[in-house]
Protein backbone atom coordinates (compact mmCIF):
# COMPACT_ATOMS: atom_id res chain seq x y z
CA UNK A 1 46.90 56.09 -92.97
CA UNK A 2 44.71 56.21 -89.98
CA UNK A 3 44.91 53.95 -87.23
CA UNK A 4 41.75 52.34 -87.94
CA UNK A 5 42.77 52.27 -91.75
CA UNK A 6 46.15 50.28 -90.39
CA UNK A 7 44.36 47.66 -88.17
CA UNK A 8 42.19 46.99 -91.25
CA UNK A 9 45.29 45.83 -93.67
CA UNK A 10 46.71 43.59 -91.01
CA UNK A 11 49.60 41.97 -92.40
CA UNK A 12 48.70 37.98 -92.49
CA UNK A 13 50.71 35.47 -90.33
CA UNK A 14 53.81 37.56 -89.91
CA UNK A 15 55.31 35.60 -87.23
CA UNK A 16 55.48 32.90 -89.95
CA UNK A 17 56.69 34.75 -92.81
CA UNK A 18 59.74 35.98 -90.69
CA UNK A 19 60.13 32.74 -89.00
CA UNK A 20 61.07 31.04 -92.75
CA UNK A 21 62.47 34.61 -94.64
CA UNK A 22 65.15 34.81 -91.76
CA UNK A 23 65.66 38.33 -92.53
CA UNK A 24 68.71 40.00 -91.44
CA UNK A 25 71.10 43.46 -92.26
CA UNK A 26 72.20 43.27 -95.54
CA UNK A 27 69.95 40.48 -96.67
CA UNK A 28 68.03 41.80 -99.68
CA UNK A 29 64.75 40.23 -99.61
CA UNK A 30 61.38 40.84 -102.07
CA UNK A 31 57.97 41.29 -100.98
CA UNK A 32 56.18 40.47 -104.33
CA UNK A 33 52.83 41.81 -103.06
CA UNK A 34 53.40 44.88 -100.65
CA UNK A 35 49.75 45.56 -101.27
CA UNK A 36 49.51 48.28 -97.15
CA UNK A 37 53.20 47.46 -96.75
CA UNK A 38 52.32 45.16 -93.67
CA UNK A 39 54.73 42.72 -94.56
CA UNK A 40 56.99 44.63 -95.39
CA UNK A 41 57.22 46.69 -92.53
CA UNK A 42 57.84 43.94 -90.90
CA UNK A 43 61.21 42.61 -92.37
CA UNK A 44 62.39 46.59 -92.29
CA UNK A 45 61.96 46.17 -88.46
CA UNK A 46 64.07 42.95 -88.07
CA UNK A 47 67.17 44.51 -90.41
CA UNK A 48 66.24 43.33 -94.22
CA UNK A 49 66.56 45.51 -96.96
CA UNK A 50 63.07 45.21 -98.74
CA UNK A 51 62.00 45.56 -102.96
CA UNK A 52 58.40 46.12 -102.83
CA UNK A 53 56.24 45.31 -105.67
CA UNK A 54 52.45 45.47 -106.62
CA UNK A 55 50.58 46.25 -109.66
CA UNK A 56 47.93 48.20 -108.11
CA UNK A 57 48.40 51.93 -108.67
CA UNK A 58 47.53 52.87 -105.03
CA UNK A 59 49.97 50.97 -103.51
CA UNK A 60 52.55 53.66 -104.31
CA UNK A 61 50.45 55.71 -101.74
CA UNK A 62 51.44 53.31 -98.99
CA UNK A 63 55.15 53.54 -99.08
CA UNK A 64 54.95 56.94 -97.39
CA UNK A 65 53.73 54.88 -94.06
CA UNK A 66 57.18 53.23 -93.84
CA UNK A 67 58.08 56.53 -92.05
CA UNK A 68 61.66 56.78 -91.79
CA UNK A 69 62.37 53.63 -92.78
CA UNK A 70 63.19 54.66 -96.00
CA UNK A 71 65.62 57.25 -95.62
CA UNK A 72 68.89 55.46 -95.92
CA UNK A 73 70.78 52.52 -95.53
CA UNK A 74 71.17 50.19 -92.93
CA UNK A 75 74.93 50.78 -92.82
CA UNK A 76 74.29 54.53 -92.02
CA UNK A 77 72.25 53.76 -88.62
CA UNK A 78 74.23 50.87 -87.52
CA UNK A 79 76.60 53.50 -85.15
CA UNK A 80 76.21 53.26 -81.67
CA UNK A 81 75.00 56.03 -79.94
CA UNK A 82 77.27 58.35 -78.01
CA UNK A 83 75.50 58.13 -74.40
CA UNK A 84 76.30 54.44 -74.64
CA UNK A 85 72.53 53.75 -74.36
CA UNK A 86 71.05 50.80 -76.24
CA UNK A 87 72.44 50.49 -79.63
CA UNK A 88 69.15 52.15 -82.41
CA UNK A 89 66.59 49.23 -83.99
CA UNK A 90 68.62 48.17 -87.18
CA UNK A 91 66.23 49.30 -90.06
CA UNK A 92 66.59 48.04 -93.92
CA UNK A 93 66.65 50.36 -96.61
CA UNK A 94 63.69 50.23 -99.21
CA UNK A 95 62.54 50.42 -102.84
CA UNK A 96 59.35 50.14 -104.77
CA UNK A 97 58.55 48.93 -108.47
CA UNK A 98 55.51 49.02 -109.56
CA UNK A 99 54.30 45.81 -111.69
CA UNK A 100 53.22 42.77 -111.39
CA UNK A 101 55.60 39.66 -109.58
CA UNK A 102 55.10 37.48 -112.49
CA UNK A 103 57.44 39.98 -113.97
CA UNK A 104 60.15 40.33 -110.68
CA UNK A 105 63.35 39.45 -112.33
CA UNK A 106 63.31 42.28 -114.74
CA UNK A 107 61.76 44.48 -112.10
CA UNK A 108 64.81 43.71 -109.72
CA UNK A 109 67.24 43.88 -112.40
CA UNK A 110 65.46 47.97 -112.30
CA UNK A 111 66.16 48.14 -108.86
CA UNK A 112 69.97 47.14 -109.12
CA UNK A 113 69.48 43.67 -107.59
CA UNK A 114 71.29 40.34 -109.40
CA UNK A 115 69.83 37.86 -106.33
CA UNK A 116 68.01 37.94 -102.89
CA UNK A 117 67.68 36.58 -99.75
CA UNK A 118 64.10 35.89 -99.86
CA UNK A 119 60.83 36.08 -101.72
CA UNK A 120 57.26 36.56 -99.70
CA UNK A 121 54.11 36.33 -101.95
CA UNK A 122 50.78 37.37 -100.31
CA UNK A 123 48.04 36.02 -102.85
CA UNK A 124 44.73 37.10 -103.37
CA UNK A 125 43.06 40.68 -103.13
CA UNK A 126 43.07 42.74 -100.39
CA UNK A 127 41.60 44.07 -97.81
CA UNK A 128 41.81 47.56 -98.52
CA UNK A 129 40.78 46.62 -102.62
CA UNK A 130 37.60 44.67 -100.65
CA UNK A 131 36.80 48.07 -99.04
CA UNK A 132 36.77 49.91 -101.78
CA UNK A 133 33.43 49.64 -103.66
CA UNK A 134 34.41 51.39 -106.69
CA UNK A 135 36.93 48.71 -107.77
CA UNK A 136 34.62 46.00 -107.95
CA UNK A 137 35.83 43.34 -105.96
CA UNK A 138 33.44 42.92 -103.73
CA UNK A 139 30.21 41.56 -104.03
CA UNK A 140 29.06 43.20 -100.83
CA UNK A 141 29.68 46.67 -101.66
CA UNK A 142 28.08 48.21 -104.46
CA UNK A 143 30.22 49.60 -106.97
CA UNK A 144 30.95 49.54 -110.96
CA UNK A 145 32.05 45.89 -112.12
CA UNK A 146 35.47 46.46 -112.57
CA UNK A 147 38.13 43.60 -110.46
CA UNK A 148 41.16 45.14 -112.11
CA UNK A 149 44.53 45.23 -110.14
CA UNK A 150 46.21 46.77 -112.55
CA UNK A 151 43.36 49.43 -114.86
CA UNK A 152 44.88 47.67 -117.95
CA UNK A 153 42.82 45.35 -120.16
CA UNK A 154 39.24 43.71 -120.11
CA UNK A 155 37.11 44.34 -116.59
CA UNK A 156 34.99 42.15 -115.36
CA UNK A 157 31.79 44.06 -116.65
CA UNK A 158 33.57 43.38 -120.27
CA UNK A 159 33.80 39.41 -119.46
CA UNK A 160 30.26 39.21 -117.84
CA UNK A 161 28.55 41.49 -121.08
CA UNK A 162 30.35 39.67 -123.70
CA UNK A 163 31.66 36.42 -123.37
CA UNK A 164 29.51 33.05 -124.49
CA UNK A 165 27.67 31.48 -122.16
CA UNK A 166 30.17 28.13 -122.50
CA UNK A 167 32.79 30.10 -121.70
CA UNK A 168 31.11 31.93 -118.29
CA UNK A 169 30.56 28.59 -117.54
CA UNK A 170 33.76 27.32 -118.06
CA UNK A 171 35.67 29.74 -116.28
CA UNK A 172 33.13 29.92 -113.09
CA UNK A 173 33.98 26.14 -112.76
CA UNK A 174 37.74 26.20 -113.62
CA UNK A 175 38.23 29.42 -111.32
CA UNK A 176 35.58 29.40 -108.36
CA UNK A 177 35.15 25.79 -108.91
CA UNK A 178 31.26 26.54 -108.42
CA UNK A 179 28.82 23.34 -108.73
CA UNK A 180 25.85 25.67 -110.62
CA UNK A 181 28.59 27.17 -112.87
CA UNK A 182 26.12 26.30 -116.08
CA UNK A 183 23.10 27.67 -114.18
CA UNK A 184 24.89 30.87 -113.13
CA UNK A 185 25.50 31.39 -116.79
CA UNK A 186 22.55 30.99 -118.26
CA UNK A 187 20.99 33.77 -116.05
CA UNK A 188 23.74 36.02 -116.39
CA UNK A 189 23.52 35.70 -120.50
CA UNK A 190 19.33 36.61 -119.87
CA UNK A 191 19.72 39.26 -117.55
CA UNK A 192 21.93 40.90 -119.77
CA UNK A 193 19.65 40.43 -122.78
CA UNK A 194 17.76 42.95 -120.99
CA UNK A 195 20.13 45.24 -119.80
CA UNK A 196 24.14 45.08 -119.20
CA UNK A 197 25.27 44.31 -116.16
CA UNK A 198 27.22 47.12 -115.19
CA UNK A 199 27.64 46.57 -111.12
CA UNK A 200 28.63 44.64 -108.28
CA UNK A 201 24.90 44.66 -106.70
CA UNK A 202 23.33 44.04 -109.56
CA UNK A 203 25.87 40.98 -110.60
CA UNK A 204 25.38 39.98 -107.33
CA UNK A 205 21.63 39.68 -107.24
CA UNK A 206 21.71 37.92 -111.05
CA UNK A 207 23.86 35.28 -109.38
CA UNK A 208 21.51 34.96 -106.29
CA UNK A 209 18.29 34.46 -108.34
CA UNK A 210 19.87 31.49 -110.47
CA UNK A 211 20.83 29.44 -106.96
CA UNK A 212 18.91 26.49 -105.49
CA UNK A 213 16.71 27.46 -102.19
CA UNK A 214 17.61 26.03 -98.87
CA UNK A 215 20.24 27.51 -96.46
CA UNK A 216 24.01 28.91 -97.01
CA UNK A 217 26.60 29.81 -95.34
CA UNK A 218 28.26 32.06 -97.32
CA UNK A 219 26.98 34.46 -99.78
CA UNK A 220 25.78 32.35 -103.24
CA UNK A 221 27.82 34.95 -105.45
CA UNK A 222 31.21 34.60 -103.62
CA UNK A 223 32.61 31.71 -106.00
CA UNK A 224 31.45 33.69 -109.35
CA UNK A 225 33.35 37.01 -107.68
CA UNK A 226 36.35 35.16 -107.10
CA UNK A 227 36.39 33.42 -110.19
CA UNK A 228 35.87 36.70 -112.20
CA UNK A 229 38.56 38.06 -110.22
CA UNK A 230 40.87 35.36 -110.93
CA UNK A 231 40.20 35.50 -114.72
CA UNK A 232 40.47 39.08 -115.26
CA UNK A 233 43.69 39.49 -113.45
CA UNK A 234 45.40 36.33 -114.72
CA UNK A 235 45.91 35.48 -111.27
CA UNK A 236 46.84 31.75 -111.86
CA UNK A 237 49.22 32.65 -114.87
CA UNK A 238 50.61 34.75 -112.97
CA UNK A 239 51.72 32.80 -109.91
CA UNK A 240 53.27 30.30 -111.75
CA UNK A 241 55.40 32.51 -113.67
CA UNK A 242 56.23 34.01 -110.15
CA UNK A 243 57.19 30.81 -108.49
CA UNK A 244 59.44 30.13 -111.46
CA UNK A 245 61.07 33.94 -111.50
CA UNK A 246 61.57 33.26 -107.70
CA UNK A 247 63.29 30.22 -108.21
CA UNK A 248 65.68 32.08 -110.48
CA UNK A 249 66.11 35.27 -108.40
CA UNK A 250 66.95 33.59 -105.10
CA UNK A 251 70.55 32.89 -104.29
CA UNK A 252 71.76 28.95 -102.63
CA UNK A 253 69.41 28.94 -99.69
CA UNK A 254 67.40 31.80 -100.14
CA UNK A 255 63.62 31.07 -98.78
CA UNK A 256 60.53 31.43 -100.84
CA UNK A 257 57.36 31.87 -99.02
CA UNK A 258 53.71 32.15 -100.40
CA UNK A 259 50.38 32.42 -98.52
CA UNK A 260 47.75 31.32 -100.22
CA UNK A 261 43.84 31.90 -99.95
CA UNK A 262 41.43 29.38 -101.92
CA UNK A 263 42.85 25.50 -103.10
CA UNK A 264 43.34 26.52 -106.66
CA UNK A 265 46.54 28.74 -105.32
CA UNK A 266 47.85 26.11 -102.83
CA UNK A 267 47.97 23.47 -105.12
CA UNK A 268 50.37 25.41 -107.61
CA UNK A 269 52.22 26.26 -105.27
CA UNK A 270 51.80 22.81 -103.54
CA UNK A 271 53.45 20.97 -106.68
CA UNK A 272 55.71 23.80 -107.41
CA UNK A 273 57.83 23.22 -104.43
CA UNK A 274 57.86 19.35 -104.87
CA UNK A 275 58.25 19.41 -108.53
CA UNK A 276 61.29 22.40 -109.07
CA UNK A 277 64.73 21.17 -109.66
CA UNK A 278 65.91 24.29 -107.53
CA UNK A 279 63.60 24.52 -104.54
CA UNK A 280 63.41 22.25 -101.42
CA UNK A 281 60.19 22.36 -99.53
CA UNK A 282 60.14 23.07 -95.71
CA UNK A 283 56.90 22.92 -94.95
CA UNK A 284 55.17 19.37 -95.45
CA UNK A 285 51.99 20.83 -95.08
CA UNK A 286 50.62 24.36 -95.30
CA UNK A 287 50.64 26.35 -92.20
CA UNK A 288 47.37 27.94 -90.28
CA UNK A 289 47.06 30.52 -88.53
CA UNK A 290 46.18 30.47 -84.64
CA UNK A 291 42.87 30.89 -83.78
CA UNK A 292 44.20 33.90 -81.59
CA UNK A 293 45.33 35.49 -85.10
CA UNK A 294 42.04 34.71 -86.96
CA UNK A 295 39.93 36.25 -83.55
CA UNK A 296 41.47 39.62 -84.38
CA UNK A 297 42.08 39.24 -88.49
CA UNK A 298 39.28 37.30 -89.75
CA UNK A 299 41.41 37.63 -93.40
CA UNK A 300 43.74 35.30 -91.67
CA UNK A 301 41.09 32.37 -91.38
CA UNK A 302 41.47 30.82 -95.10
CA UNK A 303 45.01 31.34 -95.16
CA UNK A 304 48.07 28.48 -96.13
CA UNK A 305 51.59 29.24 -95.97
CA UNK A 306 53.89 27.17 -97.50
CA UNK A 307 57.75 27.73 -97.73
CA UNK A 308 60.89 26.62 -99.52
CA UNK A 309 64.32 27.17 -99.97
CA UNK A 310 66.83 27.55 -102.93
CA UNK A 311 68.43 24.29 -103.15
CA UNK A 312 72.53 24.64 -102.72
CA UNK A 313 73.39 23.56 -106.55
């Protein structure tokens, strides 16, 4: 990955994320979504010994930037050096699984892990799926309709061609929570009377032509993309399941932390930390990030993180 490629999938608050995960040698800790491996990167640096997970087939291609990090143990670097300089950086050991976190208990069980430390969730899609215009995420690059994170199962070209107009409507108002969700529907079942809709652009001008005139300040097919998104991955089932698995995985005081990107997310996780029998909340209200951090990762801007811990019974 190129230096400009790296700077692109910042990892989001990081500061944070360590801050709450309190990782340390020895302490076993999953990133749920390693997506670049920002994040996890990270927690390799401060000593934690890091399962990576994602569904997305080209994550796998980013493990190969955690350099040497994955090359052995902690336990096997931990020797001081001969010269009696400064003792090396203490660097966890790694693994990968690919899947998706809703499914993290039986994908740790695979990795040889009964409990961990910690559990970091990065929601959302990112940056480098946004950049890539053939995978359909993004309404500003033209590409086939697709929004899959994992190529498994109905794209979003499938959902926008096929289903009933109730149900586009539905699901643009459940998922993107957009006020014109009816409108938006209508045009897309017309405009595909005439011809499927088989891209991004194309989507993206459908939705355009069905929105009231007058000034915007974001783009008028942003909510239908995200809601698309969310439907086609499952994103909301998943989470849940996720927060539960987590709940389960982490040992007495273990830390679960989840960033979240739109309100839909936050408030799942929101009442999921208030309402579990085994998690405590730490954080009474989401965290921001600095405007220092959103200056040089403009991701960062919409981003909440919210953190608990295992309770001790």
């Amino acid at each position: 990955m190129t230096a400009a490629t790296e700077r692109a999938h910042e990892p989001v608050m990081v500061a944070a994320c360590l801050r709450y995960l309190r990782p340390r040698p020895g302490a076993w800790i999953i990133d749920g979504t390693f997506g670049a491996g920002g994040h996890t990167r990270a927690l390799l640096d401060a000593g934690a010994d890091v399962l990576g997970i994602d569904q997305d087939p080209q994550a796998l291609s980013y493990t190969g930037t955690l350099d040497d990090r994955t090359s052995a143990p902690i336990a096997s670097r931990a020797t001081p050096p001969a010269d009696g300089g400064a003792p090396p950086v203490l660097r966890g050991s790694f693994r990968f699984a690919a899947g998706n976190f809703r499914d993290m208990e039986r994908l740790a069980t695979g990795a040889g892990l009964s409990s961990v430390a910690g559990v970091l969730l990065d929601l959302g899609v990112s940056s480098m799926q946004l950049d890539e215009g053939e995978r359909g995420f993004a309404f500003r690059h033209d590409g086939p309709l697709d929004m899959r994170m994992d190529p498994s199962g109905p794209s979003a070209a499938d959902v926008v061609n096929e289903a009933p107009m109730e149900e586009l409507a539905a699901l643009l108002w459940r998922y993107g929570e957009e006020r014109h969700s009816r409108r938006i529907a209508r045009r897309i079942v017309e405009a595909r009377e005439q011809a499927p809709i088989r891209t991004t652009a194309r989507l993206a001008e459908v939705v355009a032509s069905a929105y009231p005139g007058g000034p915007r300040r974001t783009h008028p097919a942003r909510r239908t993309f995200q809601a698309l998104r969310i439907h086609v991955n499952d994103e909301l089932g998943a989470l849940q399941e996720g927060l539960e698995a987590a709940a389960r995985l982490l040992e007495p005081g273990g830390r679960l932390v989840v960033i979240s990107y739109h309100s839909l997310e936050d408030r799942i996780v929101k009442r999921f930390l208030a309402d579990s029998p085994r998690m405590l909340p730490l954080t009474k209200k989401p965290l921001e990030a600095d405007e220092a951090e959103v200056r040089a990762n403009p991701r960062a801007r919409a981003a909440k993180l919210r953190a608990g811990e295992r309770s001790p019974a």
